[in-house]
Protein backbone atom coordinates (compact mmCIF):
# COMPACT_ATOMS: atom_id res chain seq x y z
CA UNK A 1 -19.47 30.26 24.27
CA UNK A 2 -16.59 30.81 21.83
CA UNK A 3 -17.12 29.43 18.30
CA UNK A 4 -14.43 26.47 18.71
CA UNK A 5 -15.98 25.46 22.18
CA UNK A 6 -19.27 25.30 20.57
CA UNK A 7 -17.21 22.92 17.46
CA UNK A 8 -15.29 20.72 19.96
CA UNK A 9 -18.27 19.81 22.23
CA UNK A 10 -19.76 18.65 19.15
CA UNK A 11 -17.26 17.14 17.30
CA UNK A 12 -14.58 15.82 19.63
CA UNK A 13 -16.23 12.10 19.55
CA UNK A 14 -15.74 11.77 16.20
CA UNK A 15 -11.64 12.08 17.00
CA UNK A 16 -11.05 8.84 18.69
CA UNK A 17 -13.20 6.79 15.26
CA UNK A 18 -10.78 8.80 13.17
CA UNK A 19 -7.53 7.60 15.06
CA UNK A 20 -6.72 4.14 14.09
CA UNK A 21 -3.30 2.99 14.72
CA UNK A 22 -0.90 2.05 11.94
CA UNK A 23 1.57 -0.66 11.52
CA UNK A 24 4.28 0.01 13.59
CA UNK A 25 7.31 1.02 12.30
CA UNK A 26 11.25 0.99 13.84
CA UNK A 27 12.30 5.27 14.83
CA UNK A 28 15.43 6.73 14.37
CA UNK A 29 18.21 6.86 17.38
CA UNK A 30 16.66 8.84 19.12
CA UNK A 31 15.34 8.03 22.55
CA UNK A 32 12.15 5.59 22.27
CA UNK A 33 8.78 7.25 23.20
CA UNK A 34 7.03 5.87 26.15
CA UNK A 35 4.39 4.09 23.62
CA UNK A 36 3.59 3.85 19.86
CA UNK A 37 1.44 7.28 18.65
CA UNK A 38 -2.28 6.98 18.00
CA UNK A 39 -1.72 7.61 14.88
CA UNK A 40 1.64 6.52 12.96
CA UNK A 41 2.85 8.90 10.59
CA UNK A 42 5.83 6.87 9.69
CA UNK A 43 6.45 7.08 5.93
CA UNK A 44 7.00 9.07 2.92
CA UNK A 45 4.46 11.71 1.88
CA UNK A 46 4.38 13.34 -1.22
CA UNK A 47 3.08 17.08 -1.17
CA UNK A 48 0.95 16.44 -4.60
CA UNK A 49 0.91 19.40 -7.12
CA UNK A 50 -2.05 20.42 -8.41
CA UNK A 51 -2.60 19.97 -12.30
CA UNK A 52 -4.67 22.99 -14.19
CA UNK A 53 -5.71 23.05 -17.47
CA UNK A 54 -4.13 25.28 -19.87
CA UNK A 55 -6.65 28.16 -18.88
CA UNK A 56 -5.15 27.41 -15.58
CA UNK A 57 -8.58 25.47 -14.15
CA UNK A 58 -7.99 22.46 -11.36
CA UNK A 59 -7.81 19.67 -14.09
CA UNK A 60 -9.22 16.95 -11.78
CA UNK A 61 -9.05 14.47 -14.77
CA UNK A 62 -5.19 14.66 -14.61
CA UNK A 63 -5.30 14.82 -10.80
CA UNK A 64 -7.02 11.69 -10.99
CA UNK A 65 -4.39 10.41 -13.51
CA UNK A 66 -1.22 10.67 -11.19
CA UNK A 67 -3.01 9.10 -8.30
CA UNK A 68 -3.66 5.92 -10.09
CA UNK A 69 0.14 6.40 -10.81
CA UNK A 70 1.28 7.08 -7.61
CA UNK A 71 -0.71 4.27 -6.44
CA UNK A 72 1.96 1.58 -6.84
CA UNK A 73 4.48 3.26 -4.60
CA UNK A 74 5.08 2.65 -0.96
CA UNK A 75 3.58 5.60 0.38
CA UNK A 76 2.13 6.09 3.55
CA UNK A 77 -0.16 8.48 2.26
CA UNK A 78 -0.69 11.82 0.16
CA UNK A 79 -0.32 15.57 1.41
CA UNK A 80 -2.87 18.13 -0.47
CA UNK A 81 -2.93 21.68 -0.68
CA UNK A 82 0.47 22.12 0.91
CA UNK A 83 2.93 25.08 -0.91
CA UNK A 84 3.92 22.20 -4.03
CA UNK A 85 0.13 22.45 -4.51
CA UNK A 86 -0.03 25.69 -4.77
CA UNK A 87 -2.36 26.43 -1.98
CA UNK A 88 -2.68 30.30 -2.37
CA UNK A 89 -4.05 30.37 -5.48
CA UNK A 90 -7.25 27.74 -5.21
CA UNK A 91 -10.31 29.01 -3.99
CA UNK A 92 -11.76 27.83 -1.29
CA UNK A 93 -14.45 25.81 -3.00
CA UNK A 94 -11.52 24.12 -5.14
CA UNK A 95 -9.47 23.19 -2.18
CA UNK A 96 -12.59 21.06 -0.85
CA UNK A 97 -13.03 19.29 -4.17
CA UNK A 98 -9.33 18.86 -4.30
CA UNK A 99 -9.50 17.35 -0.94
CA UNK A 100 -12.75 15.20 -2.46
CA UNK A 101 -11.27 13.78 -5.66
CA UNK A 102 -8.09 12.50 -3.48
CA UNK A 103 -9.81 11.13 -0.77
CA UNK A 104 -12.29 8.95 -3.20
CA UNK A 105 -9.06 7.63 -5.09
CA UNK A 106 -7.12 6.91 -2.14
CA UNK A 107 -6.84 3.43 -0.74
CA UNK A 108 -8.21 3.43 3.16
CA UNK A 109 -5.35 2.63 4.75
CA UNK A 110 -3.31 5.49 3.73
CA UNK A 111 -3.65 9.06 5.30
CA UNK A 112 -4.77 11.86 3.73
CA UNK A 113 -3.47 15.22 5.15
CA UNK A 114 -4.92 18.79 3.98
CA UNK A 115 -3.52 21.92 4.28
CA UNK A 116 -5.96 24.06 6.08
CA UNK A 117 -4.01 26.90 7.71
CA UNK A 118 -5.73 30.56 7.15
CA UNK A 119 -4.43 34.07 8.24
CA UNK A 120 -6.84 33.72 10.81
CA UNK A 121 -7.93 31.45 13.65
CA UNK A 122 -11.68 31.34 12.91
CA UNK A 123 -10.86 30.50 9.29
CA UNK A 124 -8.95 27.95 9.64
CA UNK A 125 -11.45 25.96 11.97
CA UNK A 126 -13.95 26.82 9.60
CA UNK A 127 -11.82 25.22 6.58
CA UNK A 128 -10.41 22.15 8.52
CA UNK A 129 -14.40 21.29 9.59
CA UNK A 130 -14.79 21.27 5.40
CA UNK A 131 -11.23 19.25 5.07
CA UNK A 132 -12.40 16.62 7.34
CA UNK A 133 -15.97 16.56 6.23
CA UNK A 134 -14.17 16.06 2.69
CA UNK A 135 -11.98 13.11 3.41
CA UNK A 136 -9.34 14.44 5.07
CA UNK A 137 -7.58 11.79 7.74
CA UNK A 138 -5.58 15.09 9.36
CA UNK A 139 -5.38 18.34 9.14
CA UNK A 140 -1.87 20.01 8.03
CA UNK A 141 -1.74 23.80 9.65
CA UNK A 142 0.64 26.35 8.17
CA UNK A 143 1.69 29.08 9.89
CA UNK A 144 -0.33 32.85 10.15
CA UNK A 145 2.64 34.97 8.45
CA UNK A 146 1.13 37.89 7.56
CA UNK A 147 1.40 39.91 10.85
CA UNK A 148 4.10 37.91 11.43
CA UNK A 149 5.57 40.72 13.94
CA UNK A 150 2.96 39.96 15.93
CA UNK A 151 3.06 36.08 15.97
CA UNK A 152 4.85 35.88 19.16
CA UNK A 153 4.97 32.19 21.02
CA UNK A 154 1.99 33.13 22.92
CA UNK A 155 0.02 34.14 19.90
CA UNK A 156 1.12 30.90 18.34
CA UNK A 157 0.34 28.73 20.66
CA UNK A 158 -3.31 30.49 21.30
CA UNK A 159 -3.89 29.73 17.60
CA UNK A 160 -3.06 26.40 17.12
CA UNK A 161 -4.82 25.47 20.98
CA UNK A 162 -8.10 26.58 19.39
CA UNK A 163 -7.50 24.89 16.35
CA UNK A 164 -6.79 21.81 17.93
CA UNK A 165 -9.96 22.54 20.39
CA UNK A 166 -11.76 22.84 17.51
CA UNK A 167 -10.62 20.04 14.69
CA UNK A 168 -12.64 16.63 14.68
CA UNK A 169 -9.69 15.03 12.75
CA UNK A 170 -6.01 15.52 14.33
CA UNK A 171 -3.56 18.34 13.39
CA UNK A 172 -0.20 18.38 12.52
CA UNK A 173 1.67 21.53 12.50
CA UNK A 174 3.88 23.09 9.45
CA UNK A 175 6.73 25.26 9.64
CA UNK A 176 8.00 26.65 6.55
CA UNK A 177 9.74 29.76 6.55
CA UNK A 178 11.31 30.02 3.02
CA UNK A 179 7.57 30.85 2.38
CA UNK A 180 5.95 32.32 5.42
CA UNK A 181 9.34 34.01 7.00
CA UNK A 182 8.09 32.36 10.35
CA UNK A 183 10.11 29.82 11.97
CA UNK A 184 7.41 28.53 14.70
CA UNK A 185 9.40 28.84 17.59
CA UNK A 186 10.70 25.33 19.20
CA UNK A 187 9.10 26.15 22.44
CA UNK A 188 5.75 26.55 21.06
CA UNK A 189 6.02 23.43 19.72
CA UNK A 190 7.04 21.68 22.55
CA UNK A 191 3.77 22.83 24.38
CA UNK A 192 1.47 22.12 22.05
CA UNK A 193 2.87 18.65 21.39
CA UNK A 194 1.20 18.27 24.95
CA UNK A 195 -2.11 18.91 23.21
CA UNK A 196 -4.47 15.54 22.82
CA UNK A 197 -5.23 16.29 19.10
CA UNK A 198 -1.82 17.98 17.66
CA UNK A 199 0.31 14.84 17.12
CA UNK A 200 2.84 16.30 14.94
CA UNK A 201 4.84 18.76 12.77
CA UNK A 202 6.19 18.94 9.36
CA UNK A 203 9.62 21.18 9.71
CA UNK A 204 10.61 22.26 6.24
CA UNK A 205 13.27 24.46 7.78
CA UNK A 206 16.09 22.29 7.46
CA UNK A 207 17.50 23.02 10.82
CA UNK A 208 18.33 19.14 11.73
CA UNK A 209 19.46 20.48 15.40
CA UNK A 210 16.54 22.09 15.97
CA UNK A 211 14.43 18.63 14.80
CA UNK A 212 16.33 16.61 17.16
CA UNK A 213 15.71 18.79 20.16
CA UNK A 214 12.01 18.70 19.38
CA UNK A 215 12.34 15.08 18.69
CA UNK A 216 14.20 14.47 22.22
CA UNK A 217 11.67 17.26 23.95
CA UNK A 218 8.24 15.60 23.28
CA UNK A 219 9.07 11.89 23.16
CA UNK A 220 6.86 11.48 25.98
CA UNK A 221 3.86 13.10 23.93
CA UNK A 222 2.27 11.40 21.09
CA UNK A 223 3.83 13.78 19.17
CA UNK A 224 5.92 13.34 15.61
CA UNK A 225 8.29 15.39 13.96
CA UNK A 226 8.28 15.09 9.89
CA UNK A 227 10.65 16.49 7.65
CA UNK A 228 10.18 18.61 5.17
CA UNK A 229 12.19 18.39 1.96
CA UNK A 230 13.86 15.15 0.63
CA UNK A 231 17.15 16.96 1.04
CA UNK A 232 17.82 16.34 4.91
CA UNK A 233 15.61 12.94 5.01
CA UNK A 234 18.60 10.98 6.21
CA UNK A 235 19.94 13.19 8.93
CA UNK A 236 16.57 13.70 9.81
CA UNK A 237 15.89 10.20 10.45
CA UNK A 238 19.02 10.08 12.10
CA UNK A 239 17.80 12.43 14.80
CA UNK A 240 14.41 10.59 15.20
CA UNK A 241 11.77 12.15 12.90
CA UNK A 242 9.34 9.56 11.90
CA UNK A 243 8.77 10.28 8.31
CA UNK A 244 9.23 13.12 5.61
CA UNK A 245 7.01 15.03 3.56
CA UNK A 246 9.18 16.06 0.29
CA UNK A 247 8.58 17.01 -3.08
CA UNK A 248 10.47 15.25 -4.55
CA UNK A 249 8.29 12.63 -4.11
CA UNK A 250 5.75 13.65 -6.70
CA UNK A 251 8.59 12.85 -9.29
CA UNK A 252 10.94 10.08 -7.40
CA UNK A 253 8.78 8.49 -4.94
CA UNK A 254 9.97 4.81 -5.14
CA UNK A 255 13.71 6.04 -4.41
CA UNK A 256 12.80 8.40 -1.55
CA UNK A 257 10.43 4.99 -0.47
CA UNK A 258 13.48 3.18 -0.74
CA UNK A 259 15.72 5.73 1.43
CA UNK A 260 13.17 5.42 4.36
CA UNK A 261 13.16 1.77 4.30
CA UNK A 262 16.98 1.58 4.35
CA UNK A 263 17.02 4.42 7.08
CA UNK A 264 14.51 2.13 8.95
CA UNK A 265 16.62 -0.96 8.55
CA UNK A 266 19.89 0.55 9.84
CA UNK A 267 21.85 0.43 6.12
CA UNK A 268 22.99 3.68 6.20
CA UNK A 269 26.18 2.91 3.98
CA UNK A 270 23.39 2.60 1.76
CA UNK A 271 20.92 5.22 2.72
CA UNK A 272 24.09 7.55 2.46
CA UNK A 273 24.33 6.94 -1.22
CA UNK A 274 21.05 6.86 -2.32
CA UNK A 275 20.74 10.30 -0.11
CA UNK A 276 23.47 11.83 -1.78
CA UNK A 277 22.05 11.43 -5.50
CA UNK A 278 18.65 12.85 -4.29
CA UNK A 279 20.17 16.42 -3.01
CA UNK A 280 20.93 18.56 -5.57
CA UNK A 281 17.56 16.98 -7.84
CA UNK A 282 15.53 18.16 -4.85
CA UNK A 283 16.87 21.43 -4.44
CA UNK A 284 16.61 22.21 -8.25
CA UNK A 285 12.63 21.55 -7.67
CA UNK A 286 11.91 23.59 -4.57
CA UNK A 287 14.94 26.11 -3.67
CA UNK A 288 16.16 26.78 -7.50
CA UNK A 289 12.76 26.52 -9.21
CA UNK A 290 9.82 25.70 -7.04
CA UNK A 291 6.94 24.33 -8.10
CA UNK A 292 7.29 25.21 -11.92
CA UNK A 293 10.60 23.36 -11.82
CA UNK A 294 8.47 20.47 -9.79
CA UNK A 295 5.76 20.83 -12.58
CA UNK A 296 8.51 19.98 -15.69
CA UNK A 297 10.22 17.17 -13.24
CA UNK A 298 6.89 15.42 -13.15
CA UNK A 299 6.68 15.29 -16.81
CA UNK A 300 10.04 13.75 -17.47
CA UNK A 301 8.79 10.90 -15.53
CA UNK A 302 5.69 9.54 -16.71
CA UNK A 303 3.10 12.10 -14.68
CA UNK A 304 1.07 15.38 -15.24
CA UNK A 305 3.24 18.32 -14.16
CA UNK A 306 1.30 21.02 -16.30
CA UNK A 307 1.44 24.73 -15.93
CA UNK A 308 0.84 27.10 -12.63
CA UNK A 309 -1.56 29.64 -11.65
CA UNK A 310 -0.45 32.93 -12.74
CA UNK A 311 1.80 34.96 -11.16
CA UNK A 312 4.28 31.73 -11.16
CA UNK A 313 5.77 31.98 -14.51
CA UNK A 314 6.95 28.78 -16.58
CA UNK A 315 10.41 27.88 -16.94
CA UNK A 316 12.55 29.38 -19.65
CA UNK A 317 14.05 26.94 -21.88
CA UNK A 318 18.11 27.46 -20.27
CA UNK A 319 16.48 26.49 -17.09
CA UNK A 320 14.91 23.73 -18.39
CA UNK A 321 17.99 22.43 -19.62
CA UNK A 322 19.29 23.46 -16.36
CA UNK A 323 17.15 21.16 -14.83
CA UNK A 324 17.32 17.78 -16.88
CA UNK A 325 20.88 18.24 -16.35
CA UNK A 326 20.51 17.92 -13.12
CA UNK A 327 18.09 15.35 -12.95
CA UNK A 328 20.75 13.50 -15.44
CA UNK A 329 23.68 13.84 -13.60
CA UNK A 330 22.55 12.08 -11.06
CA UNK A 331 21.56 9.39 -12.64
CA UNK A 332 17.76 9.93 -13.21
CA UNK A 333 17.52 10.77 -15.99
């Protein structure tokens, strides 16, 4: 018997415990599903950076720190070890006691989602077991890239079945090719929304055709599609997607709160505006200077940003000033 059969006869009871169903919460325009998901990722997530020390150790101290601040925002819940928390570069060990120290801060009724994609499919069974034996409310799957020739839909879609198979806590797909140069095709997401245990995807691509389309194609699964960068949250939400995972979050959280509840509401004169002023702050932090541009943000605003892992390098002190300017002229700062 394969490894993941052997996993999902034993651990496929504990999937329907794990699935509680949250408030619900109004969708976009887009056709309603046929009824509400298992399990409602409606919401704002942030993808939380991980503090070090300055030898470059997982301060958990400081971790601990901006989760008491981050408490007192709307959230729906917290994503860890996604690219913002510079998943690469922890160990394996320290991405389970990342996952640890979040989930015994965390308030119960919001989600905790860990990244727990690998290169390949037995390891990442093997390290969404430990996320969900950790804390972990769903697992968040990135992409295999590195033989990313051979990742053809069929590949794909073999992957993520046995993942799914395999995971005792629910999976949500992720989609990020500025990082992995793999755009998981539409059509194998479309077929594995049919799976019982994949109930999502967080699409960082920016392609809000391409989100709509996968919003209109599974709306008869429980199935929802997230965005992934505070930049297209509107038009996103416009389209149907039921929440947004951004990074901008870890520094402006109540505003990007305060676009999905306008979005929600149907004030998009509003949203509009508020959505405008949030564009070019989030693209300085991810497209113009990633997560050490994140890191500096977070600092300006009352929370630990700290310094990377090496090889990412620290901001120089023009883009620094780059970057508050940014942050000012839009009225941040």
């Amino acid at each position: 018997m394969a490894f993941s059969s052997l996993l999902t006869s034993s651990l496929r009871p504990a999937l329907a415990a794990l699935r509680w169903a949250a408030p619900s919460q109004r969708r976009g325009l887009s056709t309603p599903r046929a009824s509400e998901p298992s399990l409602n990722l409606g919401g704002i997530f942030p993808p939380l950076a991980t503090p070090f020390s300055p030898t470059q150790e997982v301060d958990y101290a400081q971790l601990e720190g901006n989760l008491r601040r981050y408490a007192s925002i709307p959230f729906r819940g917290l994503v860890v070890l996604g690219s913002n928390g510079e998943y690469p570069y922890l160990a394996p060990r320290e991405r389970v006691e990342v996952v640890s120290c979040v989930r015994r801060a965390l308030p119960r009724d919001r989600l905790l989602l860990a990244g727990s994609g690998c290169e390949s499919t037995q390891a990442t069974i093997e390290l969404t077991v430990s996320m969900a034996e950790a804390g972990a409310d769903v697992a968040l799957v990135v992409t295999p890239c590195y033989y990313r020739g051979s990742m053809t839909t069929a590949a794909l879609v073999h992957h993520y079945t046995e993942v799914g198979d395999a995971s005792p806590i629910p999976v949500v797909l992720y989609s990020v090719p500025a990082n992995t140069g793999l755009d998981l095709p539409t059509e194998a997401v479309i077929t594995l929304a049919q799976h019982p245990n994949i109930i999502g995807i967080k699409d960082s691509g920016g392609d809000i055709t391409r989100m709509g389309l996968m919003v209109h194609k599974t709306r008869q699964e429980d199935f929802q599609v997230l965005a992934g960068s505070a930049s297209f949250l509107l038009a996103s939400y416009a389209v149907g997607a039921s929440g947004g995972v951004c990074a901008l979050a870890n520094v402006l959280g109540d505003p990007l709160c305060q676009l999905d509840h306008l979005c929600r509401k149907g004030q998009w004169q509003e949203a509009r505006d508020l959505q405008h002023r949030l564009i070019e702050p989030n693209m300085a932090v991810t497209r113009r200077f990633g997560v050490p541009g994140l890191k500096k943000a977070m600092e300006w605003f009352g929370y630990y940003g700290g310094p990377c892992r090496a090889p990412l390098a620290p901001l120089s002190p023009a883009q620094v000033e780059e970057l508050r300017s940014t942050f000012s002229a839009n009225g941040w700062l």
